[in-house]
C-alpha atoms as a PDB file:
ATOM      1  CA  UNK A   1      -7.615  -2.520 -15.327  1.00  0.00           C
ATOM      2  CA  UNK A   2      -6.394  -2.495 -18.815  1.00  0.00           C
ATOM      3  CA  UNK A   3      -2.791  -3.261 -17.880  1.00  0.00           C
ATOM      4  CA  UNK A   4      -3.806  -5.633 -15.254  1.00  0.00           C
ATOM      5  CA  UNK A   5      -5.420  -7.502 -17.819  1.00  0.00           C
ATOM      6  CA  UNK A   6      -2.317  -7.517 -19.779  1.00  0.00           C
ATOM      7  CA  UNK A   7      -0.209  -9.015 -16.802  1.00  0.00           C
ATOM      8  CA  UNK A   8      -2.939 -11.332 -16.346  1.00  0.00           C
ATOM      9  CA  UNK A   9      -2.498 -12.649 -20.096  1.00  0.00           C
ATOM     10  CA  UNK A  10       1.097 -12.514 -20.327  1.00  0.00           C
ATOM     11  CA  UNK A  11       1.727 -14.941 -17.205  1.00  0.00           C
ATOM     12  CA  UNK A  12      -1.058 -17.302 -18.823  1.00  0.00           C
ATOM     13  CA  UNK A  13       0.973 -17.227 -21.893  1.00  0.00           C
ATOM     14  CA  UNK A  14       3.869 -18.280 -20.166  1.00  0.00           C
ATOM     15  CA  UNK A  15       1.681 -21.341 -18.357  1.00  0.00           C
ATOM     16  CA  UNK A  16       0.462 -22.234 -21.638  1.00  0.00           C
ATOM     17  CA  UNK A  17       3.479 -22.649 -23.336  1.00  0.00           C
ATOM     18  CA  UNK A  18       5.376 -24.745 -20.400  1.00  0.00           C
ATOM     19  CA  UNK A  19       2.217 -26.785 -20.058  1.00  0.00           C
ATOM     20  CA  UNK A  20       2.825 -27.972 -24.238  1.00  0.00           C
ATOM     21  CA  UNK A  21       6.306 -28.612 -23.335  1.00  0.00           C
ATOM     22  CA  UNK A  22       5.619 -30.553 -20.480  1.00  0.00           C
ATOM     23  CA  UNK A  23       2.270 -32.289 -22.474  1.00  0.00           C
ATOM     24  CA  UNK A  24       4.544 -33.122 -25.515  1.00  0.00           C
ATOM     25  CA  UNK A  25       7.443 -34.554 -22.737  1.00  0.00           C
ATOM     26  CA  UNK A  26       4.509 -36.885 -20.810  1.00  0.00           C
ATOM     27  CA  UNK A  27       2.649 -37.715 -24.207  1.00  0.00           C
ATOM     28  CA  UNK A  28       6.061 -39.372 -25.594  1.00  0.00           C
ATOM     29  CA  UNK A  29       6.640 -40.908 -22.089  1.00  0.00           C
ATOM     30  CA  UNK A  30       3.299 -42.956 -22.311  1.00  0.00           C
ATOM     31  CA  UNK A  31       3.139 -43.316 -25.917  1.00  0.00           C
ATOM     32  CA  UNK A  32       0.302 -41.631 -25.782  1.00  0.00           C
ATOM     33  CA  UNK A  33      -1.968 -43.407 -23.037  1.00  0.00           C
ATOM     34  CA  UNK A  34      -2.585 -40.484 -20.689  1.00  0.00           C
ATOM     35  CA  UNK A  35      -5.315 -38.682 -22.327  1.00  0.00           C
ATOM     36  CA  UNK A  36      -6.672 -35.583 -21.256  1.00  0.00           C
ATOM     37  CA  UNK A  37     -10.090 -36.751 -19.178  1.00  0.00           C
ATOM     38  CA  UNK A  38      -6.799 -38.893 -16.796  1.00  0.00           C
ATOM     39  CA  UNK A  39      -5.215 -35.976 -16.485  1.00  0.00           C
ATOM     40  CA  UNK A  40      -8.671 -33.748 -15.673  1.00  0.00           C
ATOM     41  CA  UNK A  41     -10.118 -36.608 -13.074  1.00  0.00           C
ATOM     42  CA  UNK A  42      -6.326 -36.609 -11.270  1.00  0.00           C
ATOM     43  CA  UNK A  43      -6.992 -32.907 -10.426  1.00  0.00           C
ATOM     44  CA  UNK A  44     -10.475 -33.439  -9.481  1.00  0.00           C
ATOM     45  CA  UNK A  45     -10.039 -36.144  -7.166  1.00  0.00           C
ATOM     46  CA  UNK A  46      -6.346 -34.404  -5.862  1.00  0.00           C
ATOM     47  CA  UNK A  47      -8.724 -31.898  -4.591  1.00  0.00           C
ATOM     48  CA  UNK A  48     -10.349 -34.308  -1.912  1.00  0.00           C
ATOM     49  CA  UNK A  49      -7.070 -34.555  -0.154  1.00  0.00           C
ATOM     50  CA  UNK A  50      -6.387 -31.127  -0.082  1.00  0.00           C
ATOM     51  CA  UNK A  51     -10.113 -29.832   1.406  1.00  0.00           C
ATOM     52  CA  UNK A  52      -9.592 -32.145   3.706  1.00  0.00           C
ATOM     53  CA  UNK A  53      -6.132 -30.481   4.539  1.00  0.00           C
ATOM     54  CA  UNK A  54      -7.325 -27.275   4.617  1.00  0.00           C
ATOM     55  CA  UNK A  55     -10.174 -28.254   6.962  1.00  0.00           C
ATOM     56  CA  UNK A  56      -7.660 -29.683   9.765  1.00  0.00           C
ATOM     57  CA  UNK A  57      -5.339 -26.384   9.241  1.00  0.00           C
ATOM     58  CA  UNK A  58      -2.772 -27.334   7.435  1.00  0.00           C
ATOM     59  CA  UNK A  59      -2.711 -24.473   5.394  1.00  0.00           C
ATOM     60  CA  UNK A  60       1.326 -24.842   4.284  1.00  0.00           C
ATOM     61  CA  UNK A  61       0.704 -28.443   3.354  1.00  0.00           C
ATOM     62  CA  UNK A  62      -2.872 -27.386   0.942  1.00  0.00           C
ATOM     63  CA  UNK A  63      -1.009 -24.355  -0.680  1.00  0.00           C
ATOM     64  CA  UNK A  64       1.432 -26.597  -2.724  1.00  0.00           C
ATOM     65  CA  UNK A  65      -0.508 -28.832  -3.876  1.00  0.00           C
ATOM     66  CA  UNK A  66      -3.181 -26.724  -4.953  1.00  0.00           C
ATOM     67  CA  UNK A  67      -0.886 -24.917  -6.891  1.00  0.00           C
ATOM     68  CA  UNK A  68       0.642 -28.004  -8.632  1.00  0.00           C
ATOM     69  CA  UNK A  69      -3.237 -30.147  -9.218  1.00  0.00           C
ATOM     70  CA  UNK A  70      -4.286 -26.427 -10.043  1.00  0.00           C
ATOM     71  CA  UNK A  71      -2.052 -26.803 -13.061  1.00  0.00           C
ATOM     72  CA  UNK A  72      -3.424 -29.514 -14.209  1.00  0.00           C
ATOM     73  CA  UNK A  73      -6.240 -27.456 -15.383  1.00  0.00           C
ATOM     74  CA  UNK A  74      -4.174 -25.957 -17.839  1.00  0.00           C
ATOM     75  CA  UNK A  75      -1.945 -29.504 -18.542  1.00  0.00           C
ATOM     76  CA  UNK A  76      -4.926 -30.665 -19.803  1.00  0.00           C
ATOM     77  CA  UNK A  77      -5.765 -28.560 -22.227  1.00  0.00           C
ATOM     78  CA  UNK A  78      -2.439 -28.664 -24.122  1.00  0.00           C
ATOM     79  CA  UNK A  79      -2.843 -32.501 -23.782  1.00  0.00           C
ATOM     80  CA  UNK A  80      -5.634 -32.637 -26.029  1.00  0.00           C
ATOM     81  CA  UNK A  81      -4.395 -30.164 -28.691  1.00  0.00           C
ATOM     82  CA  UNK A  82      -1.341 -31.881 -29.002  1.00  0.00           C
ATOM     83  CA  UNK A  83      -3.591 -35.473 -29.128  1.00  0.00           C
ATOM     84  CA  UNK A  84      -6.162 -33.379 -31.156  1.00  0.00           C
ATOM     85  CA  UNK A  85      -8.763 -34.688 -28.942  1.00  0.00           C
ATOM     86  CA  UNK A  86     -10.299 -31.168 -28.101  1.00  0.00           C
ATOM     87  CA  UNK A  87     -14.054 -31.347 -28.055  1.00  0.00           C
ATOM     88  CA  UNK A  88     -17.035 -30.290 -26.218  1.00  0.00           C
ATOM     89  CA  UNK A  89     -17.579 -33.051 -24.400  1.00  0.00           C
ATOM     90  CA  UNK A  90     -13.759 -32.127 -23.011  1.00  0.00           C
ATOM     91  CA  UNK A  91     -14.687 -28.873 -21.909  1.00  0.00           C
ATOM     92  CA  UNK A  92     -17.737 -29.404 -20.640  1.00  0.00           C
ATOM     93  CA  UNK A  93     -15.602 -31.785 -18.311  1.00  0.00           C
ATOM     94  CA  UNK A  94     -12.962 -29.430 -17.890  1.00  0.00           C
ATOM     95  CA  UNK A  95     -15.791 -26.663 -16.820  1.00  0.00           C
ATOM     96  CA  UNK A  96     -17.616 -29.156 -14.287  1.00  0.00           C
ATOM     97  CA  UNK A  97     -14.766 -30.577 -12.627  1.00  0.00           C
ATOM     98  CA  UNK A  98     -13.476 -27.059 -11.562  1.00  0.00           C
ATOM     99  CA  UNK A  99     -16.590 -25.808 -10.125  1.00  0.00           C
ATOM    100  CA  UNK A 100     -16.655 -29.269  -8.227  1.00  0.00           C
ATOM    101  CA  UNK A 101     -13.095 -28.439  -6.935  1.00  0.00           C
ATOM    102  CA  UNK A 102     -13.964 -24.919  -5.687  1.00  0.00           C
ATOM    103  CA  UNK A 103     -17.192 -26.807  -3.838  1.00  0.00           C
ATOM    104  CA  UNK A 104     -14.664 -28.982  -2.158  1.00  0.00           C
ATOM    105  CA  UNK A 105     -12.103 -26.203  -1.217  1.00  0.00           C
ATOM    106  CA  UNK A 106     -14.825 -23.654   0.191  1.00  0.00           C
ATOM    107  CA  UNK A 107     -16.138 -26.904   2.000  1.00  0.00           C
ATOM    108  CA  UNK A 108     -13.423 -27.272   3.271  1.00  0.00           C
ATOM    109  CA  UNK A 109     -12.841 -23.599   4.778  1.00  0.00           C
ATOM    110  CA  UNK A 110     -16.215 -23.599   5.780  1.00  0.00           C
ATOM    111  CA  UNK A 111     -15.314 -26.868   8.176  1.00  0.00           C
ATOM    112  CA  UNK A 112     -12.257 -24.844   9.738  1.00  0.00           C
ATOM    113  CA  UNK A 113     -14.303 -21.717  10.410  1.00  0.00           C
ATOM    114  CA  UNK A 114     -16.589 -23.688  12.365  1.00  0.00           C
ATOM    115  CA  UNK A 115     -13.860 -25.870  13.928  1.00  0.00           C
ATOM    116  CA  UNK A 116     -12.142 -22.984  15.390  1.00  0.00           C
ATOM    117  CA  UNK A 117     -15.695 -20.992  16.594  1.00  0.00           C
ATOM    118  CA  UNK A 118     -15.713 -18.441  13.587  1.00  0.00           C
ATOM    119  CA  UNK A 119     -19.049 -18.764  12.638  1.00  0.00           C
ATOM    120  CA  UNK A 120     -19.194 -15.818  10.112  1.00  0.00           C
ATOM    121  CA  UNK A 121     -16.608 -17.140   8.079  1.00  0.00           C
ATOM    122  CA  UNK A 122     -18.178 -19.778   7.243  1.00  0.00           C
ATOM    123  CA  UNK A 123     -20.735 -17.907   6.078  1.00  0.00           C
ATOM    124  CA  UNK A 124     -18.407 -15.845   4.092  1.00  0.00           C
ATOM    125  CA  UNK A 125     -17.401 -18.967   2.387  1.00  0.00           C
ATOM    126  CA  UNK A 126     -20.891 -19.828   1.286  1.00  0.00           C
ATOM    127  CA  UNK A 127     -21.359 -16.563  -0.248  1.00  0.00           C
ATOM    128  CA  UNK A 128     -17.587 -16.891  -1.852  1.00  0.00           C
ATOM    129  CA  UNK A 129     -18.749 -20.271  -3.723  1.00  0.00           C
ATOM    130  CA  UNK A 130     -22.132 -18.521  -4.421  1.00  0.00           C
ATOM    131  CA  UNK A 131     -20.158 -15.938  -6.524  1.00  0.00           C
ATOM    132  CA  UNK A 132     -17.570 -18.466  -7.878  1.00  0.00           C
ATOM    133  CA  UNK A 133     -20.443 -20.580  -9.594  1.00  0.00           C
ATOM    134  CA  UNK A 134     -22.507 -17.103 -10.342  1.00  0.00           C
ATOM    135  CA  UNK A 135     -19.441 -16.195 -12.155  1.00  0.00           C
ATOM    136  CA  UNK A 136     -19.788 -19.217 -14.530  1.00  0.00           C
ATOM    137  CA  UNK A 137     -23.242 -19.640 -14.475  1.00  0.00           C
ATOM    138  CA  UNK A 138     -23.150 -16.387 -16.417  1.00  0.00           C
ATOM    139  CA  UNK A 139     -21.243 -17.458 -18.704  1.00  0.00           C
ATOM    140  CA  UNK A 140     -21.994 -21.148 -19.864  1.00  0.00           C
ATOM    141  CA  UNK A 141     -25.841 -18.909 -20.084  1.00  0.00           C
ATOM    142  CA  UNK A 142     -24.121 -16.311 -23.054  1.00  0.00           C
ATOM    143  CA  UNK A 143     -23.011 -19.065 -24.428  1.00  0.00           C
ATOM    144  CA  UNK A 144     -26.237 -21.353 -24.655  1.00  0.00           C
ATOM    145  CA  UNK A 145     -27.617 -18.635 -26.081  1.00  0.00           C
ATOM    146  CA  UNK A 146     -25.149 -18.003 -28.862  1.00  0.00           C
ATOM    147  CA  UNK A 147     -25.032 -21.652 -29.326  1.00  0.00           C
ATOM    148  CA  UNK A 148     -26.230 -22.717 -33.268  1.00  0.00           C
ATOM    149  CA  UNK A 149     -24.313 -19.261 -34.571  1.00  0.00           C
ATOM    150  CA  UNK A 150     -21.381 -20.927 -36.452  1.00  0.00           C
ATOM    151  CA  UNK A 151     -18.861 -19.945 -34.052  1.00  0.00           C
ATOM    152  CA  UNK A 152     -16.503 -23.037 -32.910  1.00  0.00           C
ATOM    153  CA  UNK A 153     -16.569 -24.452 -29.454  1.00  0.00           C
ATOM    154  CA  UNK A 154     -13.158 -22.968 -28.174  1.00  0.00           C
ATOM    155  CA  UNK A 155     -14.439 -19.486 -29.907  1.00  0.00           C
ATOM    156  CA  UNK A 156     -17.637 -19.737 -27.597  1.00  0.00           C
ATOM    157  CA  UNK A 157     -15.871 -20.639 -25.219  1.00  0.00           C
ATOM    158  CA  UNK A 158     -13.675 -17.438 -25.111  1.00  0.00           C
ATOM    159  CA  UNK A 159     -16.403 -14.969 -26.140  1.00  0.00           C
ATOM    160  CA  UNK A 160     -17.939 -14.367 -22.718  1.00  0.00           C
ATOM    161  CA  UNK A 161     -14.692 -14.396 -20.383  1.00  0.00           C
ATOM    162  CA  UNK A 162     -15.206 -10.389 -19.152  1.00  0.00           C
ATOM    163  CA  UNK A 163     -14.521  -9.636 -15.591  1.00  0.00           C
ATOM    164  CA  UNK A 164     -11.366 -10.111 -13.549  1.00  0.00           C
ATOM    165  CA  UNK A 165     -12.132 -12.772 -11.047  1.00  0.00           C
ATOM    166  CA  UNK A 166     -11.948 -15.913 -12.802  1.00  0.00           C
ATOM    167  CA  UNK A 167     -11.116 -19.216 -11.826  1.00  0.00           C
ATOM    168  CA  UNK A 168      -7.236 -19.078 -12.090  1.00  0.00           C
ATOM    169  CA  UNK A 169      -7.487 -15.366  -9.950  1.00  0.00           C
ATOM    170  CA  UNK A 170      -9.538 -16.890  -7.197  1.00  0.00           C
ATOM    171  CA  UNK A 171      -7.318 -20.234  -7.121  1.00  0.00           C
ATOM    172  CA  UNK A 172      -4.588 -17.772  -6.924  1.00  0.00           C
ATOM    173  CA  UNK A 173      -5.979 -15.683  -3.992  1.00  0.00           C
ATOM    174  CA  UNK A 174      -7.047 -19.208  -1.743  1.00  0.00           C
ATOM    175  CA  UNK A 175      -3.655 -20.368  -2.379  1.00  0.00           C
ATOM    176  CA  UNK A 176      -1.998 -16.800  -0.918  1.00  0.00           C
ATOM    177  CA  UNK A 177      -4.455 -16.990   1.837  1.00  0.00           C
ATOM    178  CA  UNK A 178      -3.385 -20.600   2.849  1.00  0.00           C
ATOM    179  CA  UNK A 179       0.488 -19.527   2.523  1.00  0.00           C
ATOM    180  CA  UNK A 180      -0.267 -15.925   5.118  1.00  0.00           C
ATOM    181  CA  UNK A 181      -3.163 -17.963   7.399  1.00  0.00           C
ATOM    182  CA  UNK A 182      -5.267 -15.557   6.492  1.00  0.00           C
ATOM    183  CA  UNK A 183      -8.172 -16.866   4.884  1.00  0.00           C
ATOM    184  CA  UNK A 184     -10.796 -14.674   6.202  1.00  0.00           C
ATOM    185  CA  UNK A 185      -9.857 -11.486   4.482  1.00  0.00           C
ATOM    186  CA  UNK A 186      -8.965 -13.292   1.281  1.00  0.00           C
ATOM    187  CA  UNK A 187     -12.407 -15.429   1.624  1.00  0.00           C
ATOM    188  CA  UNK A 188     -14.046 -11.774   1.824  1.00  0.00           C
ATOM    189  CA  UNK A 189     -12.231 -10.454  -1.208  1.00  0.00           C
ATOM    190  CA  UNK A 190     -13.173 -13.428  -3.003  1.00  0.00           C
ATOM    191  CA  UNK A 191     -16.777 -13.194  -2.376  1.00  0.00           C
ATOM    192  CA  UNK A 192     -16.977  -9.550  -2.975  1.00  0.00           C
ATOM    193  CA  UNK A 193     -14.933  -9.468  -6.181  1.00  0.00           C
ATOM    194  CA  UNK A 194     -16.964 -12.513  -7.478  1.00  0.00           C
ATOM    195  CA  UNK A 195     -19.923 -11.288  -7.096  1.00  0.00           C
ATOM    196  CA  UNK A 196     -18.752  -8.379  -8.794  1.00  0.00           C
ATOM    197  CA  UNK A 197     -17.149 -10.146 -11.987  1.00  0.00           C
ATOM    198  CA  UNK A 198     -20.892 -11.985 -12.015  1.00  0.00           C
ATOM    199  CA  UNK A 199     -23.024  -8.622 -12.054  1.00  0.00           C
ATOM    200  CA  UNK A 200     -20.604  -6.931 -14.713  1.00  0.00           C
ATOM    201  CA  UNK A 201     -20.165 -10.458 -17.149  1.00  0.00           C
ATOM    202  CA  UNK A 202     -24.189 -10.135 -16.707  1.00  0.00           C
ATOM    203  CA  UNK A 203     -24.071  -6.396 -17.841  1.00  0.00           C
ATOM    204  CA  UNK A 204     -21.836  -7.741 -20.512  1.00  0.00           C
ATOM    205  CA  UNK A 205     -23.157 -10.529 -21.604  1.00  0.00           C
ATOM    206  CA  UNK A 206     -26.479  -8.980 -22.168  1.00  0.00           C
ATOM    207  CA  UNK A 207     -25.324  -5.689 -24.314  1.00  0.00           C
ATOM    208  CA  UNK A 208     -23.536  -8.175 -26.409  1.00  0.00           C
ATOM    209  CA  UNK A 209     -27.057 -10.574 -26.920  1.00  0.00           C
ATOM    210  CA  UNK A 210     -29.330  -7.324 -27.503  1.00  0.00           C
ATOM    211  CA  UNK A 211     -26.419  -6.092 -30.166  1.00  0.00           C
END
């Protein structure tokens, strides 16, 4: 788990750093106009389009797309170091737009279970965004509770992050399930693993508060 977790940090290192290049490249190309709630909104509302793809099976067309709006997420971030316009209110955003995207994703896998008579999937996608928003629900929780203790908002923000199924794992596991046609098994892992990350960031969470 421990090296996983390593892999896992590395390769969002390596986002990170070409989403600043690429933030410092647009920022000069629109003297400075595209802030970082434009660039936060485009993903969200990208994300119509592609539920909508994904619930007419068109799984190769969704995968791409996902993957480039689902960087987005992190363009956004380097946007508003490099404009120094990080702030609550910008993650709070940030936060609520990507549970709104997984809501329209898992709606739309829900819509092509049913379209093509596979009832129980559909239910497994209900229980999959169940456990994505558990898995945050926990969180933003520890960190209402810690909130008044002196720590900054990105160091809150980071302080309850345990468990491997985050948001960037589970965007990664829709978009191989989309590429294979498989999204049954991956919709299963999701839940499972979700629900999972939610019961142990509880377990977490809670040792940390009573400490």
């Amino acid at each position: 788990m421990k090296a996983l977790d390593q892999l896992l940090d590395r390769l969002r290192q390596i986002v990170r750093s070409a989403m600043n290049q690429l933030a410092i490249f647009l920022n000069q190309m629109t003297h400075g106009k595209l802030t970082p709630d434009i660039i936060t909104l485009t993903g969200l509302f990208a994300h119509l389009p592609i539920a909508l793809l994904i619930g007419q099976g068109f799984f190769l067309f969704a995968a791409p797309l996902l993957v480039i709006f689902g960087l987005l997420d992190a363009l956004d971030g380097a946007m508003a170091r490099l404009q120094k316009k990080a702030s609550a209110a910008g993650m709070l955003l940030d936060a609520t737009t990507d549970r709104m995207k997984e809501i329209f994703l898992y709606a739309g896998i829900a819509f092509w279970f049913v379209e093509n008579d596979q009832t129980y999937g559909a239910v497994w996608a209900v229980a999959a965004i169940g456990g994505s928003l558990l898995v945050s629900y926990v969180k933003a929780k520890g960190e209402t509770a810690v909130a008044g203790s002196g720590l900054s908002h990105a160091a809150v923000n980071r302080l309850f992050q345990d468990g491997l199924f985050r948001f960037e794992i589970r965007m990664t596991l829709l978009v191989i399930g989309l590429l294979v046609h498989q999204l049954l098994p991956l919709v299963v892992c999701i839940t499972l693993f979700s629900w999972m990350t939610a019961m142990s960031r509880l377990i977490s969470i809670s040792r940390k508060l009573r400490a």
